[in-house]
PDB file of N, CA and C in Angstrom:
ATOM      1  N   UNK A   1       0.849  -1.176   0.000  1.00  0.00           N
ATOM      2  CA  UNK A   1       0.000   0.000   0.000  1.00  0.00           C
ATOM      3  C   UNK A   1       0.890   1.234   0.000  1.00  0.00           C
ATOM      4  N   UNK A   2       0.676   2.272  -0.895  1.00  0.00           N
ATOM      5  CA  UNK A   2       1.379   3.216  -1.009  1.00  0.00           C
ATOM      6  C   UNK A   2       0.645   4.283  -0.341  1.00  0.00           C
ATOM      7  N   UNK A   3       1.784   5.338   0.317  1.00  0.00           N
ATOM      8  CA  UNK A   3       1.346   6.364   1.273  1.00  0.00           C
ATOM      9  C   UNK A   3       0.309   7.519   0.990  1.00  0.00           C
ATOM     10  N   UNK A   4      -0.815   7.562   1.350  1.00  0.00           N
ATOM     11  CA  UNK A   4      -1.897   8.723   1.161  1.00  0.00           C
ATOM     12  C   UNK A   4      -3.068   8.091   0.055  1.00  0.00           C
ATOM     13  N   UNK A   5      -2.561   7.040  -0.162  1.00  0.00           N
ATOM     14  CA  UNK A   5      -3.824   6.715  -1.470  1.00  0.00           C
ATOM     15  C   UNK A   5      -4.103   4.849  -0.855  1.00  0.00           C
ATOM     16  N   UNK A   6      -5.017   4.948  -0.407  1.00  0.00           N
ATOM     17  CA  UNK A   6      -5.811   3.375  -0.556  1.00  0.00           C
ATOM     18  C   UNK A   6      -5.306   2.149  -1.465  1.00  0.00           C
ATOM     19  N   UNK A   7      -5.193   1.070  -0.704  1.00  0.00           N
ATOM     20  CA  UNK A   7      -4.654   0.278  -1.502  1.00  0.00           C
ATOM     21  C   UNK A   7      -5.345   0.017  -2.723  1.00  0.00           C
ATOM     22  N   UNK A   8      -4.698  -0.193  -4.023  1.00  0.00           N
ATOM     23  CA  UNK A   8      -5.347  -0.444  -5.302  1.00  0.00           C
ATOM     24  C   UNK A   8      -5.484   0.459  -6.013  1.00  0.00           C
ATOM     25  N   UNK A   9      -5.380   1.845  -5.539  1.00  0.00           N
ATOM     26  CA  UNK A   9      -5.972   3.190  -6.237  1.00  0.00           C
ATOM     27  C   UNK A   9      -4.688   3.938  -6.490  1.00  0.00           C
ATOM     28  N   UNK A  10      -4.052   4.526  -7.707  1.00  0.00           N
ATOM     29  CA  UNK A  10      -3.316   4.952  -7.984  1.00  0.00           C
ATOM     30  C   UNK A  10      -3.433   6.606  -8.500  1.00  0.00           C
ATOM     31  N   UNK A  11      -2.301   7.355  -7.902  1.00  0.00           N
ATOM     32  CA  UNK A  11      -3.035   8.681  -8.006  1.00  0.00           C
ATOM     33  C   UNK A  11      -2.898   9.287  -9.320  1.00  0.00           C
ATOM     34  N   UNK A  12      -3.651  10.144  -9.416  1.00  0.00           N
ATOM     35  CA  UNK A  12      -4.058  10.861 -10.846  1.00  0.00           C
ATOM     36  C   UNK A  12      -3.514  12.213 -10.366  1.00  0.00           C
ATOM     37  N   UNK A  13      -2.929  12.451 -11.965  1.00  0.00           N
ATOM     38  CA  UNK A  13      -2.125  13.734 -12.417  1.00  0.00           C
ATOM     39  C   UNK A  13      -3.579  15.069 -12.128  1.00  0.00           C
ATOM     40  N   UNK A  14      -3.054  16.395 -11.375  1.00  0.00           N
ATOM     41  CA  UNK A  14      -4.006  17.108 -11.177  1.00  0.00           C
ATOM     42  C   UNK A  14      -4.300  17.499 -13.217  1.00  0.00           C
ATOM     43  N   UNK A  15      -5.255  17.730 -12.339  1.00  0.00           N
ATOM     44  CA  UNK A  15      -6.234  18.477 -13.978  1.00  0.00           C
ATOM     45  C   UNK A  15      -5.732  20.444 -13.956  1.00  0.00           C
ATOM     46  N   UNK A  16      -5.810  20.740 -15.403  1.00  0.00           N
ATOM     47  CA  UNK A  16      -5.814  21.836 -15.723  1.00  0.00           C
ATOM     48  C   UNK A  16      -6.691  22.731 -15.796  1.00  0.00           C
ATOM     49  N   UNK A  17      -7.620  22.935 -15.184  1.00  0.00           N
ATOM     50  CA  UNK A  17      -8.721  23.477 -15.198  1.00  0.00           C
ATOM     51  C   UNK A  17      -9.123  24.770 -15.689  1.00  0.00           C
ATOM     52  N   UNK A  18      -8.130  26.009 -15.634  1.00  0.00           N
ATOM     53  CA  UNK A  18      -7.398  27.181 -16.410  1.00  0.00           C
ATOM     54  C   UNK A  18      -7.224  26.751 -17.760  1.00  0.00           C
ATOM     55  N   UNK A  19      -6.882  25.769 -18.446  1.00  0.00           N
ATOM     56  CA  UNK A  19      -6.512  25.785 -19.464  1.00  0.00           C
ATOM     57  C   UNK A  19      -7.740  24.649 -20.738  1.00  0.00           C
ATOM     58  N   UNK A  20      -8.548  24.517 -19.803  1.00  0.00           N
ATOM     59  CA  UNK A  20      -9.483  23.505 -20.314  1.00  0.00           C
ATOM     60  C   UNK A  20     -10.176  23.992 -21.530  1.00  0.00           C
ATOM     61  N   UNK A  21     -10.097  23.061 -22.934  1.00  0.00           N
ATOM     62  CA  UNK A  21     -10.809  23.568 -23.868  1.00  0.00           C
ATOM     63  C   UNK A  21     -11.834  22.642 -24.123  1.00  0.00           C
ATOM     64  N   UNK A  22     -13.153  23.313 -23.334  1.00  0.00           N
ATOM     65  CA  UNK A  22     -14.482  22.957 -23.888  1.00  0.00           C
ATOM     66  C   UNK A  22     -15.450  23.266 -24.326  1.00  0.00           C
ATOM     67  N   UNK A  23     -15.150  24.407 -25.445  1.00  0.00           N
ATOM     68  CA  UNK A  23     -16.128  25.158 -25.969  1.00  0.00           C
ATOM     69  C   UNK A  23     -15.384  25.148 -27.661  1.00  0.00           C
ATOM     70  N   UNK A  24     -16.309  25.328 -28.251  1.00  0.00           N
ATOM     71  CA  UNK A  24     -16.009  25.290 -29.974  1.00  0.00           C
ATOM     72  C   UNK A  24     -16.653  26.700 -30.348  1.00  0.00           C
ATOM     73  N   UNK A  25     -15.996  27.306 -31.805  1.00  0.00           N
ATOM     74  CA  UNK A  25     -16.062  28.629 -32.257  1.00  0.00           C
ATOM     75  C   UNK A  25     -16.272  27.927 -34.004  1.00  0.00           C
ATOM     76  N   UNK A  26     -17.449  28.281 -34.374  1.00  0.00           N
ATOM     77  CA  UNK A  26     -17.876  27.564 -35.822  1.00  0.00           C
ATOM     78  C   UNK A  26     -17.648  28.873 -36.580  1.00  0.00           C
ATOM     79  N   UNK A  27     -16.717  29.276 -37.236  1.00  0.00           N
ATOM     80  CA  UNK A  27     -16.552  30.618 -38.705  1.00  0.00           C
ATOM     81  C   UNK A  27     -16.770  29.831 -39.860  1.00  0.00           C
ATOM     82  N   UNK A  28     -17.034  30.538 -40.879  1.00  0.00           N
ATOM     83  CA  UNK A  28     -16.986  30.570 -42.086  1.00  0.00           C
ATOM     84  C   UNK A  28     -16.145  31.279 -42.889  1.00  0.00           C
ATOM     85  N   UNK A  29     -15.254  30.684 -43.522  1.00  0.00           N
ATOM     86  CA  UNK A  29     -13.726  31.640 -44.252  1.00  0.00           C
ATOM     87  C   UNK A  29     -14.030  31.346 -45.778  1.00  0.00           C
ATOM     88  N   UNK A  30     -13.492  32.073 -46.625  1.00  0.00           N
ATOM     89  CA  UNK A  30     -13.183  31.477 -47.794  1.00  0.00           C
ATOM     90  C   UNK A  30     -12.304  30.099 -47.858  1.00  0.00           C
ATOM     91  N   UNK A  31     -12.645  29.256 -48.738  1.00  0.00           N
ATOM     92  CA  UNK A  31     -12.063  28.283 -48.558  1.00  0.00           C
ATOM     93  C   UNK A  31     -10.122  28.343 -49.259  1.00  0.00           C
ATOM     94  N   UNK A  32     -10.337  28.926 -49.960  1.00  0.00           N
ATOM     95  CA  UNK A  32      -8.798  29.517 -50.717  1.00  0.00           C
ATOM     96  C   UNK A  32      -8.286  30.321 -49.474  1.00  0.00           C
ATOM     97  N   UNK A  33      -8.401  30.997 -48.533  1.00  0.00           N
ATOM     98  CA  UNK A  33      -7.990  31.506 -47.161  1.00  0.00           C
ATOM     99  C   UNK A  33      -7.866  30.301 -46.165  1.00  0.00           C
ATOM    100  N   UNK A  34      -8.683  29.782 -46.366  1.00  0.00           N
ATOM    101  CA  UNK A  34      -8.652  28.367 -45.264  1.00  0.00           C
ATOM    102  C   UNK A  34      -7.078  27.273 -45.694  1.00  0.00           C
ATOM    103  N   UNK A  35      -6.854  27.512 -46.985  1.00  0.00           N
ATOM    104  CA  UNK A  35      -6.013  26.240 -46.916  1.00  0.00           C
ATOM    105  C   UNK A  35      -4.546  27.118 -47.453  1.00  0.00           C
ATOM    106  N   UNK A  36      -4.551  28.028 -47.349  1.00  0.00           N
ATOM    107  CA  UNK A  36      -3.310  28.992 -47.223  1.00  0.00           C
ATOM    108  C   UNK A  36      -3.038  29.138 -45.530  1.00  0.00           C
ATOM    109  N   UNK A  37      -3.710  29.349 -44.786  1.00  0.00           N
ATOM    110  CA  UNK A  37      -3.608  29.652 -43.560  1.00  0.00           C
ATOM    111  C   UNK A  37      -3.297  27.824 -43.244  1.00  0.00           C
ATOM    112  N   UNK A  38      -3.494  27.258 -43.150  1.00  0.00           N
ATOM    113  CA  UNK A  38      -3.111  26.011 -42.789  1.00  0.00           C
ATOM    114  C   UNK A  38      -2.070  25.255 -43.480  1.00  0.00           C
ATOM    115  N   UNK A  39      -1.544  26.015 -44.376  1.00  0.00           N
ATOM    116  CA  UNK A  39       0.035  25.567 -45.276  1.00  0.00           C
ATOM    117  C   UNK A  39       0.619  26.080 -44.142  1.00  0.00           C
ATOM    118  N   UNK A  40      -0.054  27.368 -44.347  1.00  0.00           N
ATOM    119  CA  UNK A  40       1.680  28.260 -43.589  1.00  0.00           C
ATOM    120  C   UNK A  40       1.679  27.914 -42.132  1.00  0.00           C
ATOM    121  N   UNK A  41       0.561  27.284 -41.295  1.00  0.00           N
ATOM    122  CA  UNK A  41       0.723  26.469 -39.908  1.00  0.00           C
ATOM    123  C   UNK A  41       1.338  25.474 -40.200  1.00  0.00           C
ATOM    124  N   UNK A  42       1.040  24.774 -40.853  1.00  0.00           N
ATOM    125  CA  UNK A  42       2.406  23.405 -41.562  1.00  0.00           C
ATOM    126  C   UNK A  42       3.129  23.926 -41.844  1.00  0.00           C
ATOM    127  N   UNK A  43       3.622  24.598 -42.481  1.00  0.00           N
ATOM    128  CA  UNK A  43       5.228  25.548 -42.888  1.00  0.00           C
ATOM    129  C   UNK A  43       5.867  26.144 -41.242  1.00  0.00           C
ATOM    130  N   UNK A  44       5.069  26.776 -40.570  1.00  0.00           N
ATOM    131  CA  UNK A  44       5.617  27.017 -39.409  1.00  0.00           C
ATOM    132  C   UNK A  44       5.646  26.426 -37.988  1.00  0.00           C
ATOM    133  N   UNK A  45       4.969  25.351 -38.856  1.00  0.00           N
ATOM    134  CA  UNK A  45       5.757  23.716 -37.342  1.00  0.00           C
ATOM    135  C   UNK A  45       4.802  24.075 -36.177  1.00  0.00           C
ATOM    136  N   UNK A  46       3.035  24.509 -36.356  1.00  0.00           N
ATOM    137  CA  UNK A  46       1.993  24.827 -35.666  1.00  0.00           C
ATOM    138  C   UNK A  46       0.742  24.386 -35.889  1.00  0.00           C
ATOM    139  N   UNK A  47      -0.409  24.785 -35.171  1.00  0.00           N
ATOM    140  CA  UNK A  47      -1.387  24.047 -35.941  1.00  0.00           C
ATOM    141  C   UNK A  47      -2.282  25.549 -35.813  1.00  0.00           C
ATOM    142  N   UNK A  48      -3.211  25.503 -36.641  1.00  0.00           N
ATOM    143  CA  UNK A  48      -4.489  26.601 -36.800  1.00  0.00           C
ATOM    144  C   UNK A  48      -5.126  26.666 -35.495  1.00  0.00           C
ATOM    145  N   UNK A  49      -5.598  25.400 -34.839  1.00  0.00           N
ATOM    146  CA  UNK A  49      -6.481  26.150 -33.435  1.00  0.00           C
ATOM    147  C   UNK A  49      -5.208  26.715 -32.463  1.00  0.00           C
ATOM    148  N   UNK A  50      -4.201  26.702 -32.769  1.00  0.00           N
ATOM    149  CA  UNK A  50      -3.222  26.951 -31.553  1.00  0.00           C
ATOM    150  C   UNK A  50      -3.269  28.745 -32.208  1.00  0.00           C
ATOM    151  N   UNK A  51      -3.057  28.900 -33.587  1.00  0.00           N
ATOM    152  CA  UNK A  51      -2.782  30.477 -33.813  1.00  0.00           C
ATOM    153  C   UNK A  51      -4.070  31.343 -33.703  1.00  0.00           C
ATOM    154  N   UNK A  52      -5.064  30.207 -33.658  1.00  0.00           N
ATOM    155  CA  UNK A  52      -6.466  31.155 -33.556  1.00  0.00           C
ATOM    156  C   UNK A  52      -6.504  31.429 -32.169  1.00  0.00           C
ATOM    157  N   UNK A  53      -6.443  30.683 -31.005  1.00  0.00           N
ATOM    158  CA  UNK A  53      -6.820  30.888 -29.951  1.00  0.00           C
ATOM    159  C   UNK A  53      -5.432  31.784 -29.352  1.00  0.00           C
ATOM    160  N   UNK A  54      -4.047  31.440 -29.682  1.00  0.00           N
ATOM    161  CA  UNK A  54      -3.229  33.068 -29.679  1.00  0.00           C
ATOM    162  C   UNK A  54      -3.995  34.308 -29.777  1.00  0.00           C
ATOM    163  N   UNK A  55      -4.256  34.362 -31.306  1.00  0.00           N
ATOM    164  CA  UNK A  55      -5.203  35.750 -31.601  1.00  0.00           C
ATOM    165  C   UNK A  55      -6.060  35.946 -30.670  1.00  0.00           C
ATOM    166  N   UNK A  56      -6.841  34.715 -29.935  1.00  0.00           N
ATOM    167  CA  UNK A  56      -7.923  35.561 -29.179  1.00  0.00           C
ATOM    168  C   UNK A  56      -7.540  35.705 -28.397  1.00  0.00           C
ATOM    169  N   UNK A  57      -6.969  35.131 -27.303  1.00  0.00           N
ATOM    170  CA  UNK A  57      -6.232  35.682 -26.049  1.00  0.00           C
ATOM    171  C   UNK A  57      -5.453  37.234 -26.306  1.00  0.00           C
ATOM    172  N   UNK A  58      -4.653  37.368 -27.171  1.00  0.00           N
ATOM    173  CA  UNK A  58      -4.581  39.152 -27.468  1.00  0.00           C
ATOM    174  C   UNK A  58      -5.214  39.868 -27.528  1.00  0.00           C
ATOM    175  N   UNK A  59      -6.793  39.208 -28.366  1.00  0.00           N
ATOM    176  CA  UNK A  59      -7.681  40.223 -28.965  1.00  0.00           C
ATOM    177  C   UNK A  59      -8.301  40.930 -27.509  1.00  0.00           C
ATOM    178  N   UNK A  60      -8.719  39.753 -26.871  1.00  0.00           N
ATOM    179  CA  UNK A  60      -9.248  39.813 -25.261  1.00  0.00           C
ATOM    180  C   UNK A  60      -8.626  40.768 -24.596  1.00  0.00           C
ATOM    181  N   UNK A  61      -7.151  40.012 -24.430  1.00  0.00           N
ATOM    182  CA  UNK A  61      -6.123  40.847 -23.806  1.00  0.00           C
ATOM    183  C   UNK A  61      -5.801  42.381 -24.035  1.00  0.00           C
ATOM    184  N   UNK A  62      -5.727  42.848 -25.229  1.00  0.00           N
ATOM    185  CA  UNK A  62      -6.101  44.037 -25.722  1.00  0.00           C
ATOM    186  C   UNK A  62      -6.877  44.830 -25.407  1.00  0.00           C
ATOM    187  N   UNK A  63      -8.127  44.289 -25.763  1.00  0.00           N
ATOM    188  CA  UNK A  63      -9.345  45.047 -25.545  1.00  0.00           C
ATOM    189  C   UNK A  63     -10.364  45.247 -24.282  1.00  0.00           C
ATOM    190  N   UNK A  64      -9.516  44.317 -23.424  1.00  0.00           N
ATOM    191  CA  UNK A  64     -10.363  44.150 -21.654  1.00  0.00           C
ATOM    192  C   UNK A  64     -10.062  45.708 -21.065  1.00  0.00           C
ATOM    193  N   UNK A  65     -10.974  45.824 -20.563  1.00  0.00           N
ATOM    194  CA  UNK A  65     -11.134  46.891 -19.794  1.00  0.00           C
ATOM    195  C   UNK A  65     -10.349  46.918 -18.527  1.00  0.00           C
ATOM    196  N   UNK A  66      -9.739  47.783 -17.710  1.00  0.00           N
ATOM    197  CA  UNK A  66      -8.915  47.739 -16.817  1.00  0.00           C
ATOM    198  C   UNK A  66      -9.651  47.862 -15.681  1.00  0.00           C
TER     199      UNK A  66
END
């Protein structure tokens, strides 16, 4: 039996709860914009929801009121 946890039960990694993505954002782009923007995330070793949700955290960040 290992110390602080019940025998049999093995402990679990805390959760991120700050960083949790459970909400979806549905746009509509041109599709010739859509697959240029996702070359150049493959060209720059990233993926599209990582540079979109960048942008919004700035946009937020930017524009929040103090």
């Amino acid at each position: 039996m290992s110390a602080g946890h019940p025998e049999g039960e093995v402990a679990k990694p805390a959760k991120r709860k700050a960083n949790k993505k459970d909400a979806q954002l549905l746009i509509r782009i041109n599709g010739e914009e859509r697959d240029e923007f996702i070359a150049l995330c493959d060209e720059l070793d990233t993926s599209a929801a990582r540079e979109i949700r960048k942008f919004i955290r700035g946009f937020v960040r930017e524009h929040k009121a103090d």
